[in-house]
N, C-alpha and C. Protein backbone atom coordinates (compact mmCIF):
# COMPACT_ATOMS: atom_id res chain seq x y z
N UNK A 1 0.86 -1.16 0.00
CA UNK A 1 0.00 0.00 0.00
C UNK A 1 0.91 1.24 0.00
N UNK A 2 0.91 2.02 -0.74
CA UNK A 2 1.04 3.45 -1.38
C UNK A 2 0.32 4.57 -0.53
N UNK A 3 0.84 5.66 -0.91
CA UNK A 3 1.14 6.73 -0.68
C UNK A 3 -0.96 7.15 -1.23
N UNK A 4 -0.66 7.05 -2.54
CA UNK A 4 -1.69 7.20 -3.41
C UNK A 4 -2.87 6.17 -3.04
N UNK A 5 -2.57 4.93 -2.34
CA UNK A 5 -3.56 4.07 -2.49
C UNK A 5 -4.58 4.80 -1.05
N UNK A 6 -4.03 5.08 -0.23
CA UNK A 6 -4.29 6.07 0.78
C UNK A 6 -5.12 7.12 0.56
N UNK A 7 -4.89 7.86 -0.50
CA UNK A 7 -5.27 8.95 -0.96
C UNK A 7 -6.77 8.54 -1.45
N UNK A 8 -6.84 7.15 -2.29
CA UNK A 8 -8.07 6.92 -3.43
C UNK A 8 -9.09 6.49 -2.50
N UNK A 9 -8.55 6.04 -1.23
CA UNK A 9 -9.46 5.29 -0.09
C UNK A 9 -9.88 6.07 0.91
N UNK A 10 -9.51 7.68 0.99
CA UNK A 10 -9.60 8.77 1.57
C UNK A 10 -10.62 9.43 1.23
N UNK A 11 -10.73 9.14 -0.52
CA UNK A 11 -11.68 9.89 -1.41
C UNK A 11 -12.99 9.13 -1.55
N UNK A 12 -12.77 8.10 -2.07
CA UNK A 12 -13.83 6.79 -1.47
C UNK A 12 -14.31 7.09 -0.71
N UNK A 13 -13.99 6.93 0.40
CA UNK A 13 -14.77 7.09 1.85
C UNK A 13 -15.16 8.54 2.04
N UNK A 14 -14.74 9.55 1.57
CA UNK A 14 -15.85 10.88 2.04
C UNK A 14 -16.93 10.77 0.68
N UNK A 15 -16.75 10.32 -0.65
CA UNK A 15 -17.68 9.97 -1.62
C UNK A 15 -18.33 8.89 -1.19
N UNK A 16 -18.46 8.50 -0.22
CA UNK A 16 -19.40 7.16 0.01
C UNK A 16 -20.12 7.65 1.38
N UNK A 17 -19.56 8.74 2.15
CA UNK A 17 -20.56 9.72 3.25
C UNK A 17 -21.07 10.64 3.01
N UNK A 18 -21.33 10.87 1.73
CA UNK A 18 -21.64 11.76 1.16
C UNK A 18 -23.18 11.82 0.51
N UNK A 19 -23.09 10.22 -0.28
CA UNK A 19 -24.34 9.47 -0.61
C UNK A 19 -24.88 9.15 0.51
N UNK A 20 -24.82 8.53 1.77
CA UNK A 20 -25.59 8.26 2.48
C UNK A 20 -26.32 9.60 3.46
N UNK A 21 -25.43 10.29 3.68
CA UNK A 21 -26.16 11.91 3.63
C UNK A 21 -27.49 12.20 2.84
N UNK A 22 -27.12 12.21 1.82
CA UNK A 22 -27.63 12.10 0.66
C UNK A 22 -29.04 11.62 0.85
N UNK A 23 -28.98 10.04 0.61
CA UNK A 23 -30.02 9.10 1.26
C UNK A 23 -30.77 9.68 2.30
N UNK A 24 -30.41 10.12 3.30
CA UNK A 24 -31.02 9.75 4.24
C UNK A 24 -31.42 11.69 4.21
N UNK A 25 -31.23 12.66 3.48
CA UNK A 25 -32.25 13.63 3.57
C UNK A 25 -33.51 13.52 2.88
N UNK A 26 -34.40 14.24 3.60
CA UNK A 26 -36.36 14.66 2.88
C UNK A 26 -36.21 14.79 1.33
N UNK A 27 -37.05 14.29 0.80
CA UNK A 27 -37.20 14.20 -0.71
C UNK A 27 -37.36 15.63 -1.35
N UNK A 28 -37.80 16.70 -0.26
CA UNK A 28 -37.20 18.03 -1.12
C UNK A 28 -36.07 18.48 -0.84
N UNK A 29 -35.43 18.25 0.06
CA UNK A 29 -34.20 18.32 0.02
C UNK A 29 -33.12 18.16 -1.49
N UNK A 30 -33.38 16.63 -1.45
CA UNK A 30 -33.17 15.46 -2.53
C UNK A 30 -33.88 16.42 -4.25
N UNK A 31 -34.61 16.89 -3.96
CA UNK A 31 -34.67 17.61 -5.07
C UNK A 31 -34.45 19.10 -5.20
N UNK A 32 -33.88 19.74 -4.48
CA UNK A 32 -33.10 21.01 -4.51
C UNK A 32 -31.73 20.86 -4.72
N UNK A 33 -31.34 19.35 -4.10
CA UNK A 33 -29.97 19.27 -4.46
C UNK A 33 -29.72 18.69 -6.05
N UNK A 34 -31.05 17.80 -6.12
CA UNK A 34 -30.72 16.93 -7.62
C UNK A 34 -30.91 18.56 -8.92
N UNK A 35 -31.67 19.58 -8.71
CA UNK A 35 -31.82 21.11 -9.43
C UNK A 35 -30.67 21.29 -9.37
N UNK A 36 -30.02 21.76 -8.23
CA UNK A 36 -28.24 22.46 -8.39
C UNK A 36 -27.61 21.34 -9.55
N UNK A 37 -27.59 20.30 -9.03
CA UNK A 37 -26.41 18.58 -9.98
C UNK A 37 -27.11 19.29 -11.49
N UNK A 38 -28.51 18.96 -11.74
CA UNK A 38 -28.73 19.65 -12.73
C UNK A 38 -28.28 20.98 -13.87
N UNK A 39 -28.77 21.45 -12.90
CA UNK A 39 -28.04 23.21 -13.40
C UNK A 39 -26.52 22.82 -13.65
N UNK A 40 -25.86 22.77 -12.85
CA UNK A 40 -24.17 22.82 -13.03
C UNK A 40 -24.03 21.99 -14.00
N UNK A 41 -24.72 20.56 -14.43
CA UNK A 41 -24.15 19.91 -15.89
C UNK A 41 -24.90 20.79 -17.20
N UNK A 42 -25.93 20.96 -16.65
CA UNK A 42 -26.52 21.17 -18.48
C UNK A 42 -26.00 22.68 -18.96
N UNK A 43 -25.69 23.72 -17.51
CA UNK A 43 -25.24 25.38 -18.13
C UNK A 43 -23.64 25.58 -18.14
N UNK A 44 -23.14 26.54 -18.70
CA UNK A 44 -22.02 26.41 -18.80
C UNK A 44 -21.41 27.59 -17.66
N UNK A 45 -22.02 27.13 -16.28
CA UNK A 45 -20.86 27.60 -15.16
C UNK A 45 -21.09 26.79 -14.18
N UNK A 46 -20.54 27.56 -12.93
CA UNK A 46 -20.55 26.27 -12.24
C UNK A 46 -21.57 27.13 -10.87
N UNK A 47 -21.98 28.10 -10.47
CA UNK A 47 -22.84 28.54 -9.32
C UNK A 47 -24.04 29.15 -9.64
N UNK A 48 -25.05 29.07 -9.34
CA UNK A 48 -26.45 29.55 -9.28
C UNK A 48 -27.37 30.12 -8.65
N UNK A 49 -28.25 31.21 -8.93
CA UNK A 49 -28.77 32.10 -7.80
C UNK A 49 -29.91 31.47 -7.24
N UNK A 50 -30.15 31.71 -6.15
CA UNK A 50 -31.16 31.84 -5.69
C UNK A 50 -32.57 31.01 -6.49
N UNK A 51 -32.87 32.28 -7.43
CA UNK A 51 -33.61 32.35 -7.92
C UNK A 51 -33.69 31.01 -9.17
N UNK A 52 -32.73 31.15 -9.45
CA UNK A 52 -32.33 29.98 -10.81
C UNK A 52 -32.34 28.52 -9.93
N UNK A 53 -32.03 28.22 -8.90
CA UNK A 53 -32.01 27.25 -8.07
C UNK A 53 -33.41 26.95 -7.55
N UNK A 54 -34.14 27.69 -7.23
CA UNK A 54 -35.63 27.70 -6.77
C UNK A 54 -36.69 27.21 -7.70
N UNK A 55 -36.41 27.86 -9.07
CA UNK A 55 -37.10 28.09 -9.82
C UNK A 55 -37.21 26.62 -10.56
N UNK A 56 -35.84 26.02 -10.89
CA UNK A 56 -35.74 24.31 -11.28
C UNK A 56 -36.04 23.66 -10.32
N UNK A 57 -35.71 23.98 -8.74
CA UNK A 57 -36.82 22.89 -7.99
C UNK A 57 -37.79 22.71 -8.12
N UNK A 58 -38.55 23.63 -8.58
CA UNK A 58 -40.39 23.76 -8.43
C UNK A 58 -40.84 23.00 -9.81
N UNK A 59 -39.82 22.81 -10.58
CA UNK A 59 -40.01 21.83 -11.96
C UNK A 59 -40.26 20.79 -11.32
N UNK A 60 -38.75 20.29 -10.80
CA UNK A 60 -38.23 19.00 -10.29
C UNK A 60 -39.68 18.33 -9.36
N UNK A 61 -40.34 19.41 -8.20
CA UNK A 61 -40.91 18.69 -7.69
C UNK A 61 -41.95 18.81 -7.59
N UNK A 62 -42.59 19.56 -8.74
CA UNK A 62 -44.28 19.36 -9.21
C UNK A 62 -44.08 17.84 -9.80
N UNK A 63 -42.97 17.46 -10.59
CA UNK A 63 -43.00 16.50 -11.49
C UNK A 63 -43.11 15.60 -10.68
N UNK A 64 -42.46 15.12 -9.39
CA UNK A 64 -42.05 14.22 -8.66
C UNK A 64 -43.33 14.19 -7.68
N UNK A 65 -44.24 15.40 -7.10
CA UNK A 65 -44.64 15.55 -6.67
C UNK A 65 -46.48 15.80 -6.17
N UNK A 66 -46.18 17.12 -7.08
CA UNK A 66 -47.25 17.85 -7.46
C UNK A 66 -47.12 19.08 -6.64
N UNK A 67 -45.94 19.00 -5.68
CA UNK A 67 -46.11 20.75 -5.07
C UNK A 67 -44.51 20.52 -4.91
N UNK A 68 -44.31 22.11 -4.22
CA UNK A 68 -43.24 22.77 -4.58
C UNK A 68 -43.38 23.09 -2.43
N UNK A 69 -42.01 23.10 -1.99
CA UNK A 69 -41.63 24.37 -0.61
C UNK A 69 -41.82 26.04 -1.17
N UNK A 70 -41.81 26.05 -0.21
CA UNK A 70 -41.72 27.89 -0.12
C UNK A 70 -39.78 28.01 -0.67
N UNK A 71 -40.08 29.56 -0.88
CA UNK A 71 -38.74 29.50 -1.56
C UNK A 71 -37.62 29.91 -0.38
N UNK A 72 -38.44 30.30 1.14
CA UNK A 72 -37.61 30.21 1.97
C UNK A 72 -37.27 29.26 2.33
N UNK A 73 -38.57 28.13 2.10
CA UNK A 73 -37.61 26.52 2.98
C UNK A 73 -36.80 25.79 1.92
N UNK A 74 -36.57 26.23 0.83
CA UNK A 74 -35.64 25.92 -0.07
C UNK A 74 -34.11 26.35 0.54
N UNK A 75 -33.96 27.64 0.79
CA UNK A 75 -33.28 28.03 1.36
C UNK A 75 -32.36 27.62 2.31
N UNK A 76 -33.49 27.06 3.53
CA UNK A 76 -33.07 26.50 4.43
C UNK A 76 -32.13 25.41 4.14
N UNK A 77 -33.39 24.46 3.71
CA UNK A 77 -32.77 22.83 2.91
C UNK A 77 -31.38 22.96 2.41
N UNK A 78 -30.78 24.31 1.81
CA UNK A 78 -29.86 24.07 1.10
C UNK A 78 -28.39 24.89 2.06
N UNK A 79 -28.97 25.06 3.23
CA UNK A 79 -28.21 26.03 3.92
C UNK A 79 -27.37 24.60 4.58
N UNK A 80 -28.13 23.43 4.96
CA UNK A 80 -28.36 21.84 5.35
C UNK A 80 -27.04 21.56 4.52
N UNK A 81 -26.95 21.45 2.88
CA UNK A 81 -26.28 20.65 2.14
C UNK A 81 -24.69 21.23 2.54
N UNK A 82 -24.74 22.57 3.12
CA UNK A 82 -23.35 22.72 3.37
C UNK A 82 -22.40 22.01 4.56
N UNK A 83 -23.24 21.62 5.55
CA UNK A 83 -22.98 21.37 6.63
C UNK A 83 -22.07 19.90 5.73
N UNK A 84 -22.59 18.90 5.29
CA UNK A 84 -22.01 17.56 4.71
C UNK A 84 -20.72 17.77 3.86
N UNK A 85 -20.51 19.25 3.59
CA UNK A 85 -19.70 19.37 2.66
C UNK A 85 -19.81 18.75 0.98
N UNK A 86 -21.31 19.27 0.87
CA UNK A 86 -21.78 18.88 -0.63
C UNK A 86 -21.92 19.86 -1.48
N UNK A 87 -22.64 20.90 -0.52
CA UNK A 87 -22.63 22.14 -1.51
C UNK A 87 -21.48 23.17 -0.55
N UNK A 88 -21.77 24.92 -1.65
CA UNK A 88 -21.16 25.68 -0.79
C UNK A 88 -22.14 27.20 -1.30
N UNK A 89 -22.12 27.81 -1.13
CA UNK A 89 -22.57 28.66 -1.04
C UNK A 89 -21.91 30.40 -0.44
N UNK A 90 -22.40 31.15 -1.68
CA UNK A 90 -21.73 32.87 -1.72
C UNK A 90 -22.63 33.99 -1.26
N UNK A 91 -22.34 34.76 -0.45
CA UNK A 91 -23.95 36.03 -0.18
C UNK A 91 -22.69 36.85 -0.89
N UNK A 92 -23.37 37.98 -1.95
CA UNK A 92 -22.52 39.12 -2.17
C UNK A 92 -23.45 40.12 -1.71
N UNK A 93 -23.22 41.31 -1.25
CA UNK A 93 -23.58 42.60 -0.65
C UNK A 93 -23.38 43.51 -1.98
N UNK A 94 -24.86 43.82 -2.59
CA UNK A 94 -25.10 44.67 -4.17
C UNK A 94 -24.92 45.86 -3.73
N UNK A 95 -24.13 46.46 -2.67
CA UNK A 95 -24.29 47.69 -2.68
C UNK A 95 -25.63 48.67 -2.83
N UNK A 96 -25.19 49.70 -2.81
CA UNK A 96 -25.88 51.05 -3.27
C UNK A 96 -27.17 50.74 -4.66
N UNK A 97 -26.31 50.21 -5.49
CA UNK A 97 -27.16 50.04 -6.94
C UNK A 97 -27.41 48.96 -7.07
N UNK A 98 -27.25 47.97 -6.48
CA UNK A 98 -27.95 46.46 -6.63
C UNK A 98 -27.92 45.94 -5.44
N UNK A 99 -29.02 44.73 -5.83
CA UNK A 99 -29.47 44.02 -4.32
C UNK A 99 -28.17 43.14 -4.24
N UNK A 100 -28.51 42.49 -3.21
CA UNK A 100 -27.48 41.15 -2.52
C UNK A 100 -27.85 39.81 -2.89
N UNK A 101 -27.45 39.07 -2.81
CA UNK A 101 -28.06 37.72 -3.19
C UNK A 101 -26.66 36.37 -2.96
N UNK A 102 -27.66 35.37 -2.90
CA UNK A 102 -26.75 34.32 -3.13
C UNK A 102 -26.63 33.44 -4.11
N UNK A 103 -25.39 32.59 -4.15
CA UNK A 103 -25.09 31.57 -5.12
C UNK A 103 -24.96 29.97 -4.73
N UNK A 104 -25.13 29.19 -5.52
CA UNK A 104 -24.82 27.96 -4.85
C UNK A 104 -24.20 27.02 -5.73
N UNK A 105 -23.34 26.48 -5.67
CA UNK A 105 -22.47 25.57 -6.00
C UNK A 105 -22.07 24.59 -5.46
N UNK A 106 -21.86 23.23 -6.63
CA UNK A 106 -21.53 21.87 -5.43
C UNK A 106 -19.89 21.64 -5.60
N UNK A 107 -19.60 21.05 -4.46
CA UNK A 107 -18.24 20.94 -4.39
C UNK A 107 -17.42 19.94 -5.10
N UNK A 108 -18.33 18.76 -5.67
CA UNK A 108 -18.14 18.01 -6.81
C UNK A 108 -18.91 18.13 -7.92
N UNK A 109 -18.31 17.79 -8.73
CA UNK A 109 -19.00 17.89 -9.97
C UNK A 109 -19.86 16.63 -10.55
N UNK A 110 -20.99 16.65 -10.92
CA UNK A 110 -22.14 15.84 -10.72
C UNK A 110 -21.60 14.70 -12.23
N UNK A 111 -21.85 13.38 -11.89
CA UNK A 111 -21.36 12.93 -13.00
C UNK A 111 -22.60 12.23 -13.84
């Protein structure tokens, strides 16, 4: 055993606590996070507002569902995904001439 073999079994194992996290959150959860995995493969960047994040959940989980959270408990839910170290998340302060807002981004890239 290696240096590297260490390393792949390091990565393994936080990618395998990661899914069971995963698993074991509320199905809107599970679909605010599956909107972000979304967004980040099909657009060409990698963080998303608020609004752009909210707005594909309420796709995701009429379809799955038939209703949607409030766009504050979206919020919440996703305030959750940071704690696991899945997502991460930006507040910028718009100043004077624009509002503030946030972004959200996952820390892996969805395959």
């Amino acid at each position: 055993m290696n240096e590297e073999h260490v390393r792949e079994a390091d990565e393994y194992s936080d990618l395998n606590r990661s899914v069971q996290i995963i698993k074991n959150g509320t199905p809107h959860s599970r679909y605010a996070l599956y909107a972000l995995a979304y967004l980040t493969k099909t657009k060409l960047k990698d963080s998303f507002s608020t609004g752009e994040l909210y707005d594909t959940y309420c796709i995701v989980a009429e379809v799955m569902t038939g209703e949607s959270l409030t766009h504050q408990r979206i919020l919440s839910l996703m305030k959750k995904w940071t704690l696991p170290e899945i997502t991460e998340s930006r507040h910028t302060g718009g100043g004077l001439s624009s509002s503030s807002h946030s972004s959200y981004y996952l820390l892996r890239r969805p395959s």
